[in-house]
PDB file of N, CA and C in Angstrom:
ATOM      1  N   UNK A   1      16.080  11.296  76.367  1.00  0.00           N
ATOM      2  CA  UNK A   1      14.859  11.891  75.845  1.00  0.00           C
ATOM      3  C   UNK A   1      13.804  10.801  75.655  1.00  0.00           C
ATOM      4  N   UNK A   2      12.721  11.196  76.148  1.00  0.00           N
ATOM      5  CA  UNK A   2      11.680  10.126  75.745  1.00  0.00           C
ATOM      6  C   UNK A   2      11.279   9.891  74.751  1.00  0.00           C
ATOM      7  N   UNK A   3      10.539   9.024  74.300  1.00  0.00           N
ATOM      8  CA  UNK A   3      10.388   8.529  73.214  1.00  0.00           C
ATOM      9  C   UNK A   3       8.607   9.093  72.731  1.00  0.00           C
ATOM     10  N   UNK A   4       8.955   9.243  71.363  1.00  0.00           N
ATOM     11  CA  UNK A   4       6.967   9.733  71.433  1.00  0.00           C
ATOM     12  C   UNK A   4       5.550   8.904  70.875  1.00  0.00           C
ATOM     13  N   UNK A   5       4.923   9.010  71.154  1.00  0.00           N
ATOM     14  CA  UNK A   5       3.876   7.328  70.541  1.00  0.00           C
ATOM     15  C   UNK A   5       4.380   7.384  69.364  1.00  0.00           C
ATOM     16  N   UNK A   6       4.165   8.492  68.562  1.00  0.00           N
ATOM     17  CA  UNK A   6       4.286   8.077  66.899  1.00  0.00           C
ATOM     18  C   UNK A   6       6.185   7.604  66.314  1.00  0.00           C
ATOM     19  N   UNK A   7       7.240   7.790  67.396  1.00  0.00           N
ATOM     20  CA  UNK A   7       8.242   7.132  67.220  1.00  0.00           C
ATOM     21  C   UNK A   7       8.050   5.272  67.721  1.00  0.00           C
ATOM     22  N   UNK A   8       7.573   5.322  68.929  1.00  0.00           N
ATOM     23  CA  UNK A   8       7.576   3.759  69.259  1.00  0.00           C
ATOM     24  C   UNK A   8       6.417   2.915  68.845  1.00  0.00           C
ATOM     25  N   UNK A   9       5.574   3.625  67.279  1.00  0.00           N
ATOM     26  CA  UNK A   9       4.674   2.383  66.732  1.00  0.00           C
ATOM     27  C   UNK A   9       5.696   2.431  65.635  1.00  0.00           C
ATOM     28  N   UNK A  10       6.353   3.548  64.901  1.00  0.00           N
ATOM     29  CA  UNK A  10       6.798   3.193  63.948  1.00  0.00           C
ATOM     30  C   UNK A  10       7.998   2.159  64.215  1.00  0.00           C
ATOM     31  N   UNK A  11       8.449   1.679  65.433  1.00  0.00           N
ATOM     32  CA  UNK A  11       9.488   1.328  65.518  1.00  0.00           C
ATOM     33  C   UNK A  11       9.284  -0.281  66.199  1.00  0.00           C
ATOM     34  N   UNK A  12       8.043  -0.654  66.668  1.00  0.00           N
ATOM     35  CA  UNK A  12       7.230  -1.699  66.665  1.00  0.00           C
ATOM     36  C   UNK A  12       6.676  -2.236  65.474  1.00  0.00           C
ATOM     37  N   UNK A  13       5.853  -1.347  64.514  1.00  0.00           N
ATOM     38  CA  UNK A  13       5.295  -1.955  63.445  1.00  0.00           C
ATOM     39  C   UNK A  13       6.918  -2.309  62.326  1.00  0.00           C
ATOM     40  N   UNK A  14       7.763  -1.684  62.578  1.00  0.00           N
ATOM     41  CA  UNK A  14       8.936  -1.881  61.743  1.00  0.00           C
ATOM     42  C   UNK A  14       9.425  -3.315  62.278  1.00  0.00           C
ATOM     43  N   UNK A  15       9.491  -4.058  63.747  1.00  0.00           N
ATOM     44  CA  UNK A  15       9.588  -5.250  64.200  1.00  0.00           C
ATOM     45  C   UNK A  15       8.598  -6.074  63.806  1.00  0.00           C
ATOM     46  N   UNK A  16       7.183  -5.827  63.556  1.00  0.00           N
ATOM     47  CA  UNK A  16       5.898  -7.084  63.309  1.00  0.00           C
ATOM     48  C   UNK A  16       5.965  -6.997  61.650  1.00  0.00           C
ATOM     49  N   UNK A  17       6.631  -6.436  61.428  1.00  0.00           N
ATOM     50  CA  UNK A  17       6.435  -6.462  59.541  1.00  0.00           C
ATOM     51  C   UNK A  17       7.784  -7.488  59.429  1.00  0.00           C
ATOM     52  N   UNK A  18       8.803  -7.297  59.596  1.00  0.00           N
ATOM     53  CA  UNK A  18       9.835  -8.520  60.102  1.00  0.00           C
ATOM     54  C   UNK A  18       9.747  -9.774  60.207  1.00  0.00           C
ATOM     55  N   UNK A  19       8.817  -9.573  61.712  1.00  0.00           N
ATOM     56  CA  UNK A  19       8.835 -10.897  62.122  1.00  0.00           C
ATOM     57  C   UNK A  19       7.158 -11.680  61.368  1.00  0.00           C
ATOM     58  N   UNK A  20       6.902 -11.122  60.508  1.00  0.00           N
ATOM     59  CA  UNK A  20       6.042 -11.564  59.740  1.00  0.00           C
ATOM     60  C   UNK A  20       6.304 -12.238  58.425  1.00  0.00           C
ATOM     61  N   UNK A  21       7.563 -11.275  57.585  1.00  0.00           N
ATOM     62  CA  UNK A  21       8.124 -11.268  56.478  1.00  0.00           C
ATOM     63  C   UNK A  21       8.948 -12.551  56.943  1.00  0.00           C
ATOM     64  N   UNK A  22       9.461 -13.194  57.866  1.00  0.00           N
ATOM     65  CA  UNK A  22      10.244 -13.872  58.017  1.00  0.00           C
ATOM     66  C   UNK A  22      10.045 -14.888  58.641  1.00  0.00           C
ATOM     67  N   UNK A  23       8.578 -15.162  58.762  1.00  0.00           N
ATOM     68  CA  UNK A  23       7.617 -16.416  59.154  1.00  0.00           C
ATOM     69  C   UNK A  23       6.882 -17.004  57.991  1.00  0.00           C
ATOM     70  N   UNK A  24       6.621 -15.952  56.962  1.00  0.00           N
ATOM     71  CA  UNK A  24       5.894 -16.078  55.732  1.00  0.00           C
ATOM     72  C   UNK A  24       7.347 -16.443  55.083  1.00  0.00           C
ATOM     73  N   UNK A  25       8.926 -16.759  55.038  1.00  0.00           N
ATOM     74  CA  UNK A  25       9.570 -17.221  54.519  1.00  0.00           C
ATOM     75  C   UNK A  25       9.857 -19.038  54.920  1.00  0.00           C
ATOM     76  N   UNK A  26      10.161 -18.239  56.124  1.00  0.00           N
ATOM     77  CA  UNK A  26       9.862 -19.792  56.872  1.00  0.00           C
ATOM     78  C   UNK A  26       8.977 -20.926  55.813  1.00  0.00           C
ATOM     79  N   UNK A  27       7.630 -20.564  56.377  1.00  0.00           N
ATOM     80  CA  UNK A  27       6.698 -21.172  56.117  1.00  0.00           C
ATOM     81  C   UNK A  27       6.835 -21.779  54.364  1.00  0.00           C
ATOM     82  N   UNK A  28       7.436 -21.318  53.737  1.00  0.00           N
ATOM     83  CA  UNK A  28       7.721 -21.568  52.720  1.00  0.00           C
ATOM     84  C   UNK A  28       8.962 -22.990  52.493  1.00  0.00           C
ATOM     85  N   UNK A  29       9.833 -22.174  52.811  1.00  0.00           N
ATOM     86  CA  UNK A  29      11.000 -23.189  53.107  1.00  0.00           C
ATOM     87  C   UNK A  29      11.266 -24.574  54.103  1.00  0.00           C
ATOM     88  N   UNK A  30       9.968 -24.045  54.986  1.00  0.00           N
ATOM     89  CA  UNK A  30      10.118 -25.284  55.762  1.00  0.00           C
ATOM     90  C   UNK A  30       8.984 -26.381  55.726  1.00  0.00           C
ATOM     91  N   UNK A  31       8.283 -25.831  54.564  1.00  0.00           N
ATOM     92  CA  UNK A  31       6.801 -26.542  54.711  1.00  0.00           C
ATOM     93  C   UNK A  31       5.850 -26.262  56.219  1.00  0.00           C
ATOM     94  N   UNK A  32       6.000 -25.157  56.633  1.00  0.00           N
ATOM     95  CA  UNK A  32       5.567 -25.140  58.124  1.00  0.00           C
ATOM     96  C   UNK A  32       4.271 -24.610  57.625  1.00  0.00           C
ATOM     97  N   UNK A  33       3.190 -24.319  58.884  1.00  0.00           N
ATOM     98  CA  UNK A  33       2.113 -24.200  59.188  1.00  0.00           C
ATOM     99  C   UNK A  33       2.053 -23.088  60.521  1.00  0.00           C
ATOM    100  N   UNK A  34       1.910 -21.863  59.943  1.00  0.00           N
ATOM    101  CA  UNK A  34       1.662 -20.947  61.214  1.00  0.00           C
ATOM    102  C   UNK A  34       0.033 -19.680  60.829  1.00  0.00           C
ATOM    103  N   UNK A  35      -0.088 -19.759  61.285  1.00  0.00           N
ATOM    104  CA  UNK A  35      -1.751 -18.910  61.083  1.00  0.00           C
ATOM    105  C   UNK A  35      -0.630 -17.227  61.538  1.00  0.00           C
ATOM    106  N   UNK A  36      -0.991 -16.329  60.771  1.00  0.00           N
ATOM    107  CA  UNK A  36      -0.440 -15.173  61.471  1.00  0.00           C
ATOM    108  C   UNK A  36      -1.678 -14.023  61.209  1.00  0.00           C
ATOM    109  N   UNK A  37      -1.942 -13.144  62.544  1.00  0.00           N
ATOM    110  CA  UNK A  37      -2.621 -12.745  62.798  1.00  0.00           C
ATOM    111  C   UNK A  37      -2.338 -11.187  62.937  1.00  0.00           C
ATOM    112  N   UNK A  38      -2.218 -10.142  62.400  1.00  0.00           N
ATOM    113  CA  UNK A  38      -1.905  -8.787  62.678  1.00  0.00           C
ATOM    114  C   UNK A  38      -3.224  -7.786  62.783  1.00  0.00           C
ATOM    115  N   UNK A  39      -3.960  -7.600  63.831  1.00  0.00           N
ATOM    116  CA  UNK A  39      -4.434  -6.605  63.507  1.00  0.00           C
ATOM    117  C   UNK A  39      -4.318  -5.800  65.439  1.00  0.00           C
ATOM    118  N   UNK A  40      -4.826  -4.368  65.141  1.00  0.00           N
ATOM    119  CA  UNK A  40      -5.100  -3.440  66.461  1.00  0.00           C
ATOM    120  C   UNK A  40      -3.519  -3.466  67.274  1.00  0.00           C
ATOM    121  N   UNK A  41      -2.657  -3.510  66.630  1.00  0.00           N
ATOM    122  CA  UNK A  41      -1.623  -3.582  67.278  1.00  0.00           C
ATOM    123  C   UNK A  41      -0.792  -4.759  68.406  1.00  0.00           C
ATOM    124  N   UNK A  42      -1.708  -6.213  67.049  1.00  0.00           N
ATOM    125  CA  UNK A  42      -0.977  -7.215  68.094  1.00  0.00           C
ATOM    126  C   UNK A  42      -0.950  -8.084  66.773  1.00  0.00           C
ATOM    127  N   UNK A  43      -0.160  -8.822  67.144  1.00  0.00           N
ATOM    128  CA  UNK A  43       0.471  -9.856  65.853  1.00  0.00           C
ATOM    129  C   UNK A  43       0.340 -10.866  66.797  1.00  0.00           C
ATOM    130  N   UNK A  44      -0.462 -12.229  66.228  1.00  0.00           N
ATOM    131  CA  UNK A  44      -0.593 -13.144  66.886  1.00  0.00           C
ATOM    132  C   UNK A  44      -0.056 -14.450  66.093  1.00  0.00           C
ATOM    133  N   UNK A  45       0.478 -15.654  66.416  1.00  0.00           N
ATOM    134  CA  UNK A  45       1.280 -16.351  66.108  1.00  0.00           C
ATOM    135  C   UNK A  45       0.286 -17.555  65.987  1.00  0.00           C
ATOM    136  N   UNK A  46      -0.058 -18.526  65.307  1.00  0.00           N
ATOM    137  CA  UNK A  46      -0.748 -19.761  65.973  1.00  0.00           C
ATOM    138  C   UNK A  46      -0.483 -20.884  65.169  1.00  0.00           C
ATOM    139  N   UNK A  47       0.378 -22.188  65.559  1.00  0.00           N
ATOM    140  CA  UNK A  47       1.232 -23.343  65.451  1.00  0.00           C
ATOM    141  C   UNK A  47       0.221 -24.363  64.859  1.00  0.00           C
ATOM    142  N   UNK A  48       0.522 -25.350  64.688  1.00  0.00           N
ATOM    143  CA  UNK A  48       0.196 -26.435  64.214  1.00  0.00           C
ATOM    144  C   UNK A  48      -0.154 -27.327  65.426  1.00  0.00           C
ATOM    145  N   UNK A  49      -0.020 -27.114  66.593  1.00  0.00           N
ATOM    146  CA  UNK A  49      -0.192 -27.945  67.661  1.00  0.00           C
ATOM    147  C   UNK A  49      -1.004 -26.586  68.910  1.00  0.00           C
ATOM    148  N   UNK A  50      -1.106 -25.676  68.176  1.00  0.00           N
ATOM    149  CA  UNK A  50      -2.611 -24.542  68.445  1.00  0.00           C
ATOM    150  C   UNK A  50      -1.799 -23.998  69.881  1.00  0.00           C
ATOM    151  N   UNK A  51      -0.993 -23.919  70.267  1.00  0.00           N
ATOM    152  CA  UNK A  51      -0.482 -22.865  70.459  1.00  0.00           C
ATOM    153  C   UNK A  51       0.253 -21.743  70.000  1.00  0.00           C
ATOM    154  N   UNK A  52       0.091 -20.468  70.576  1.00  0.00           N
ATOM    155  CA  UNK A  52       0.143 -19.140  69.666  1.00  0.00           C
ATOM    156  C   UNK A  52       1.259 -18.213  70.937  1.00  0.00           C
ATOM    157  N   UNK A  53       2.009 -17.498  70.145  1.00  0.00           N
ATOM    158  CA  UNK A  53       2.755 -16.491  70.239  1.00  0.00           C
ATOM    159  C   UNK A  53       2.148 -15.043  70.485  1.00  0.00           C
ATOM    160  N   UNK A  54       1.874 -14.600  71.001  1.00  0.00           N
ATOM    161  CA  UNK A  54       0.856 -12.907  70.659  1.00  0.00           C
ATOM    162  C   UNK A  54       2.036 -11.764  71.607  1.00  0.00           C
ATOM    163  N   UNK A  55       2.502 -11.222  70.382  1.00  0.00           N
ATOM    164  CA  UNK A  55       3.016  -9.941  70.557  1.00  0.00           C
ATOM    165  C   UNK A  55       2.171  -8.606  70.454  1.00  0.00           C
ATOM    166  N   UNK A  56       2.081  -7.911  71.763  1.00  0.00           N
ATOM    167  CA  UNK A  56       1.113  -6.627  71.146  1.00  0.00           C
ATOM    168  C   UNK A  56       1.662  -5.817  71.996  1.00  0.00           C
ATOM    169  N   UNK A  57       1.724  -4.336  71.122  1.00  0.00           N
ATOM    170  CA  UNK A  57       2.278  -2.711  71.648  1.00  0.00           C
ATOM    171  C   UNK A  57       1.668  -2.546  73.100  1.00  0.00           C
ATOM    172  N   UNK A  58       1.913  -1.965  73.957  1.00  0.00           N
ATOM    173  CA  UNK A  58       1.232  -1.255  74.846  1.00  0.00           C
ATOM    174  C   UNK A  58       1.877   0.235  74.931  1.00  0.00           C
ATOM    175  N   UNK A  59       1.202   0.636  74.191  1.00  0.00           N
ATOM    176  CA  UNK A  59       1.491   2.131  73.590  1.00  0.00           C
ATOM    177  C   UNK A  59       1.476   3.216  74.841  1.00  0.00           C
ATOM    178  N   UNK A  60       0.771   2.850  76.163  1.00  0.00           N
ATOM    179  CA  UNK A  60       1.028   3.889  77.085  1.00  0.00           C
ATOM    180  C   UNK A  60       2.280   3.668  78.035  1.00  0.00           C
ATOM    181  N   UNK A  61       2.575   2.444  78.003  1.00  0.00           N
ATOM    182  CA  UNK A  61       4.056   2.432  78.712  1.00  0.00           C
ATOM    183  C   UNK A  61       5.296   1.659  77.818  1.00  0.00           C
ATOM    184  N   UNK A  62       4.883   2.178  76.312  1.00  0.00           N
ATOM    185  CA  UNK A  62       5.743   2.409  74.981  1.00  0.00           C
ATOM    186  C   UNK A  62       6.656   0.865  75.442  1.00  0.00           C
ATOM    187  N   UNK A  63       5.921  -0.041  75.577  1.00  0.00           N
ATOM    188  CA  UNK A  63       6.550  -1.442  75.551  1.00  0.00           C
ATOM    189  C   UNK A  63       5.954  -2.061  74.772  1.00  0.00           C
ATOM    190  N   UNK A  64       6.758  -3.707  74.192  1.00  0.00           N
ATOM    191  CA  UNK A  64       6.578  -4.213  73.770  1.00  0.00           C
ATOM    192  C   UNK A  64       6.260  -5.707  74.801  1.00  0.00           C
ATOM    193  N   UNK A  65       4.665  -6.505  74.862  1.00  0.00           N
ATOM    194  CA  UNK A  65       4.543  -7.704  75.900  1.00  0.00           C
ATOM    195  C   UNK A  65       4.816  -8.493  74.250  1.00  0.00           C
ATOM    196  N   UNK A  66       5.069  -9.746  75.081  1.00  0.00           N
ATOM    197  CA  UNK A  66       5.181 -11.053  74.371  1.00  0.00           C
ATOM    198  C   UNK A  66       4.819 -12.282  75.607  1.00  0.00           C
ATOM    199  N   UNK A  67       3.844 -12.840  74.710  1.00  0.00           N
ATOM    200  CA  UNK A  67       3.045 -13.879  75.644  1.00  0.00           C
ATOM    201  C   UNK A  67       3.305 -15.781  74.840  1.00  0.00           C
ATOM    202  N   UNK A  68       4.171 -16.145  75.463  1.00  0.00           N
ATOM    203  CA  UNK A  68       4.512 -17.609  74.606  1.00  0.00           C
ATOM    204  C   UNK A  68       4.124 -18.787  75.907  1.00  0.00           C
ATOM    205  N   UNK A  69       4.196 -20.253  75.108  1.00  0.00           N
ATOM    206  CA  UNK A  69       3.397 -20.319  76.079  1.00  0.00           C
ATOM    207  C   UNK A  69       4.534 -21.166  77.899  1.00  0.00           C
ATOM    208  N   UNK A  70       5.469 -20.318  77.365  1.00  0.00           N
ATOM    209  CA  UNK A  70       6.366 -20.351  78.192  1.00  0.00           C
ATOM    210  C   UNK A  70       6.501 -19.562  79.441  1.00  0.00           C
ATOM    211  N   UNK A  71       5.430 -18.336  79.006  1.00  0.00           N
ATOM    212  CA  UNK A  71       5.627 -16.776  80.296  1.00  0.00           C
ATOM    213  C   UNK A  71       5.178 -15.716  79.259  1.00  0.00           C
ATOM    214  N   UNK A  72       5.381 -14.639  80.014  1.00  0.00           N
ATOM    215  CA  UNK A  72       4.944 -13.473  79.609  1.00  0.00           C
ATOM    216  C   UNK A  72       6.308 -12.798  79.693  1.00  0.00           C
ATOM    217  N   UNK A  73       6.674 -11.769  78.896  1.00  0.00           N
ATOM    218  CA  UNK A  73       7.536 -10.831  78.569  1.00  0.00           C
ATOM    219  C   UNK A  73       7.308  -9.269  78.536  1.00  0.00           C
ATOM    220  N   UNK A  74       8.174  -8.374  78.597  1.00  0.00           N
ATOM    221  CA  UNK A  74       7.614  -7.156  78.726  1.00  0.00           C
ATOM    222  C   UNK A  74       8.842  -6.295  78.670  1.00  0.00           C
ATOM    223  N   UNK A  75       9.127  -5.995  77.363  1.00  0.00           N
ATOM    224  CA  UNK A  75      10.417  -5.267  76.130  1.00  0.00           C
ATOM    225  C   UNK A  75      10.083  -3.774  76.500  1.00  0.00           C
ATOM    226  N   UNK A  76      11.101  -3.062  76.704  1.00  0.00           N
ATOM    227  CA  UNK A  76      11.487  -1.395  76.693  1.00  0.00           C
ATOM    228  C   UNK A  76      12.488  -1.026  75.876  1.00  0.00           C
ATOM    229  N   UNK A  77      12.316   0.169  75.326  1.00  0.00           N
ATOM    230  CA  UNK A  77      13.377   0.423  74.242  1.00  0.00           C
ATOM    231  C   UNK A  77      14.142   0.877  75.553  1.00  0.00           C
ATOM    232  N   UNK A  78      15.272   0.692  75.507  1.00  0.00           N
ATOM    233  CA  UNK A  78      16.696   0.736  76.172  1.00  0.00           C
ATOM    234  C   UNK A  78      17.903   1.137  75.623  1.00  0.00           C
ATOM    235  N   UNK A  79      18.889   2.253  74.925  1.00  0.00           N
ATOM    236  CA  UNK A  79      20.022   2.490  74.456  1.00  0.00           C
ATOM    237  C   UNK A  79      20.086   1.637  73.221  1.00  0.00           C
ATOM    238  N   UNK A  80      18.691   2.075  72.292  1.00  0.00           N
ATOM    239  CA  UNK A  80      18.772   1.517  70.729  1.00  0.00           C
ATOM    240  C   UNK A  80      18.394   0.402  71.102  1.00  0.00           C
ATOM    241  N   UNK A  81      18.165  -0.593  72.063  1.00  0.00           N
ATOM    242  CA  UNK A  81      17.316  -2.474  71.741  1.00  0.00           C
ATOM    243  C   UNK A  81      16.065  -2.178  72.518  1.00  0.00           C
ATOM    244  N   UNK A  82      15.342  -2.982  72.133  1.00  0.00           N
ATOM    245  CA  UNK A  82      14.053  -3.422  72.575  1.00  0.00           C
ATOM    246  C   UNK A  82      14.625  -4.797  73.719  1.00  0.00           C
ATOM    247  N   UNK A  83      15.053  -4.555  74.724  1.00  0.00           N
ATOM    248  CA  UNK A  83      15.043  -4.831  76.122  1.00  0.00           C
ATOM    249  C   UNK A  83      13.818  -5.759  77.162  1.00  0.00           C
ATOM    250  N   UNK A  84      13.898  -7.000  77.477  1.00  0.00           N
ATOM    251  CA  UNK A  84      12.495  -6.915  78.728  1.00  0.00           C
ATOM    252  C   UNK A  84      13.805  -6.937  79.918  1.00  0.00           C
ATOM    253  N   UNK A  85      12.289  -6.131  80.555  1.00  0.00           N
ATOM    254  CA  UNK A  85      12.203  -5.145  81.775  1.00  0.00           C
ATOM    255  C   UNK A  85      12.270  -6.109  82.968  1.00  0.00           C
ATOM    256  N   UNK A  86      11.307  -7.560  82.548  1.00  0.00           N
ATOM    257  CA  UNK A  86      10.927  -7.926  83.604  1.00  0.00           C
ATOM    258  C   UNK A  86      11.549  -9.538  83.711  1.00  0.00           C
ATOM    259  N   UNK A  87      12.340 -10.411  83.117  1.00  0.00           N
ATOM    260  CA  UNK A  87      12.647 -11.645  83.630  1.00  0.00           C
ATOM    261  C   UNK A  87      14.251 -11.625  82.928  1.00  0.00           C
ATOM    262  N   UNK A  88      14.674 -10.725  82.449  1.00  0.00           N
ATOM    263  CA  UNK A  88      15.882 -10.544  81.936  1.00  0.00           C
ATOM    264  C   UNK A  88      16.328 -11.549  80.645  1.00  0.00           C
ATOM    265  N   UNK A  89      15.393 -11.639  79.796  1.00  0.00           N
ATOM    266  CA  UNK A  89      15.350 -12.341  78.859  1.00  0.00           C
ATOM    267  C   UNK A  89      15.832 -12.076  77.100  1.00  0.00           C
ATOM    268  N   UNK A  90      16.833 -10.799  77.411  1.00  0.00           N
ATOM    269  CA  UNK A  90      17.333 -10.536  76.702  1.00  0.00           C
ATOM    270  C   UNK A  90      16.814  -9.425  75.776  1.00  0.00           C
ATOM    271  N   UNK A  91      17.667  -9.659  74.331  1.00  0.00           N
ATOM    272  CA  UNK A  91      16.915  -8.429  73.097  1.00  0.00           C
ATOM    273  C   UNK A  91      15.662  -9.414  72.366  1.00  0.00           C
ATOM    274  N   UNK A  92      14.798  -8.381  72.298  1.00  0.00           N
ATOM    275  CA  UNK A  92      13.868  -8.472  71.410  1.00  0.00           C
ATOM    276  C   UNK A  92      13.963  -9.585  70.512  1.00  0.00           C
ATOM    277  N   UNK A  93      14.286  -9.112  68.910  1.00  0.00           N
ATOM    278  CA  UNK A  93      14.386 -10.027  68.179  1.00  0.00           C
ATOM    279  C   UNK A  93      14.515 -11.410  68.486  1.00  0.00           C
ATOM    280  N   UNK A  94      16.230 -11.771  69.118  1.00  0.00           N
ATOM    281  CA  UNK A  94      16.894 -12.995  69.075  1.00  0.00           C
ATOM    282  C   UNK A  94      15.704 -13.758  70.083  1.00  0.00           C
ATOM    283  N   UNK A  95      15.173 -12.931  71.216  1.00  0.00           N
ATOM    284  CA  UNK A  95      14.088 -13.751  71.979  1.00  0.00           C
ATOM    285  C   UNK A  95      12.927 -14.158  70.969  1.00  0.00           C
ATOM    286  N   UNK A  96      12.795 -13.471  70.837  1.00  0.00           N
ATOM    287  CA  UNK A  96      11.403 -13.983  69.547  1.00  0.00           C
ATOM    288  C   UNK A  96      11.739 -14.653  68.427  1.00  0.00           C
ATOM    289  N   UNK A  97      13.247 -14.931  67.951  1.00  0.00           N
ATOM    290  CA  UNK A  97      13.504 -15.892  67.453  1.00  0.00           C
ATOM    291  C   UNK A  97      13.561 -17.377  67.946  1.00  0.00           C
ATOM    292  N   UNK A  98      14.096 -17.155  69.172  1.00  0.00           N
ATOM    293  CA  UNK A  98      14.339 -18.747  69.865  1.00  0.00           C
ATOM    294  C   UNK A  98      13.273 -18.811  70.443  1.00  0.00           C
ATOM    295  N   UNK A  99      12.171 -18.213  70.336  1.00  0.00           N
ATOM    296  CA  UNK A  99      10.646 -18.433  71.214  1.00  0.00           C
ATOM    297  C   UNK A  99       9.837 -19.277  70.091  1.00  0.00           C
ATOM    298  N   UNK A 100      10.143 -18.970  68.754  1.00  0.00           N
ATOM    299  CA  UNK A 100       9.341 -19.561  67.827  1.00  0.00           C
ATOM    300  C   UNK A 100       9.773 -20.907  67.434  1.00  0.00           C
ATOM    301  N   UNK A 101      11.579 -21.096  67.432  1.00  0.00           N
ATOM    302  CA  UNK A 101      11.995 -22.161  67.413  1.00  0.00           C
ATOM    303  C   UNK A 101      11.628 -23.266  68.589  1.00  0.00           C
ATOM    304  N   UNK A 102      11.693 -22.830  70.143  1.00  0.00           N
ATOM    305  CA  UNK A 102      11.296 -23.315  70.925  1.00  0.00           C
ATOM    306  C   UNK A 102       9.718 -24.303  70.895  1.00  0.00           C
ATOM    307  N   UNK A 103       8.731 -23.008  70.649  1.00  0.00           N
ATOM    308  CA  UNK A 103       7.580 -23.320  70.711  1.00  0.00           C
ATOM    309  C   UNK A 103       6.985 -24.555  69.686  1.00  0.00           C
ATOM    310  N   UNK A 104       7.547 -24.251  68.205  1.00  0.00           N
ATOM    311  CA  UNK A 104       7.469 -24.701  67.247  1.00  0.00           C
ATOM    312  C   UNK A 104       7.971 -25.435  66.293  1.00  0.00           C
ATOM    313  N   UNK A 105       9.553 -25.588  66.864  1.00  0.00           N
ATOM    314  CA  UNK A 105      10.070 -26.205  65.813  1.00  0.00           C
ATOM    315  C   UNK A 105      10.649 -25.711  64.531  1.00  0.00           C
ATOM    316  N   UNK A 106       9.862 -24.194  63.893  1.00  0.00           N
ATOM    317  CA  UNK A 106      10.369 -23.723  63.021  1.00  0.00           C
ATOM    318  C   UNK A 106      11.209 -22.580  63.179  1.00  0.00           C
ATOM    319  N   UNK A 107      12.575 -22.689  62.155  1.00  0.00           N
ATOM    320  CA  UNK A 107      13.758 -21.326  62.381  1.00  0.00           C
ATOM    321  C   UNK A 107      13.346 -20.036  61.813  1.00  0.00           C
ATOM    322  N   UNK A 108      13.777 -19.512  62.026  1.00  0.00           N
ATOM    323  CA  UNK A 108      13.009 -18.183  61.484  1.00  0.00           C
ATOM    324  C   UNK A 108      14.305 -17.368  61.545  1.00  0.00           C
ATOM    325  N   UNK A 109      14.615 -16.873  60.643  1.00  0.00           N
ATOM    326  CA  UNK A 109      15.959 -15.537  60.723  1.00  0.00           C
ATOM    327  C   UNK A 109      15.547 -14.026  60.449  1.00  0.00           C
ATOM    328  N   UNK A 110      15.678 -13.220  60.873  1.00  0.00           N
ATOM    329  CA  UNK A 110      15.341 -12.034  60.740  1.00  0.00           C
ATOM    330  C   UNK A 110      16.743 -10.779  60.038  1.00  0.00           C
TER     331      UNK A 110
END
């Protein structure tokens, strides 16, 4: 069954409240420095060495992109995970965990 816009924002904004809540811990614990940016349906990330993370919905083909400055990504809900479609880069979360560690240096647990 497909999925309907108002199921896959609530189920996106339930991931950027997360991975927000758990950057704003970070940032605490690690003495880190991240600018976080949420608005129009994109959460943007931005480092201490000014590169940025930007996760945003694309609500007509109910995916989730992620742009690091490693590549671009592009997440489908798939049998309960948030899935990319396109470089086989695993689930959601744990990618956007080791994307921030990667990029930045700081751990982040969700």
């Amino acid at each position: 069954m497909a999925m309907t816009d108002t199921e896959f924002h609530q189920l996106a904004d339930e991931m950027f409240n997360t991975i927000e809540t758990a950057i704003e811990n970070a940032i605490d614990e690690q003495d880190a420095d991240v600018d976080i940016d949420a608005s129009g349906g994109v959460l943007q990330l931005e480092f201490d060495d000014g590169s940025k993370i930007v996760i945003n919905k694309q609500e007509p083909l109910h995916q989730i992109w992620v742009a690091t400055k490693f590549g671009g990504y592009h997440f489908s809900f798939e049998n309960g995970q948030w899935l990319d479609m396109r470089t086989n880069a695993g689930e959601f979360m744990p990618f956007v965990q080791q994307s921030i560690a990667r990029q930045s240096g700081i751990q982040v647990s969700f």
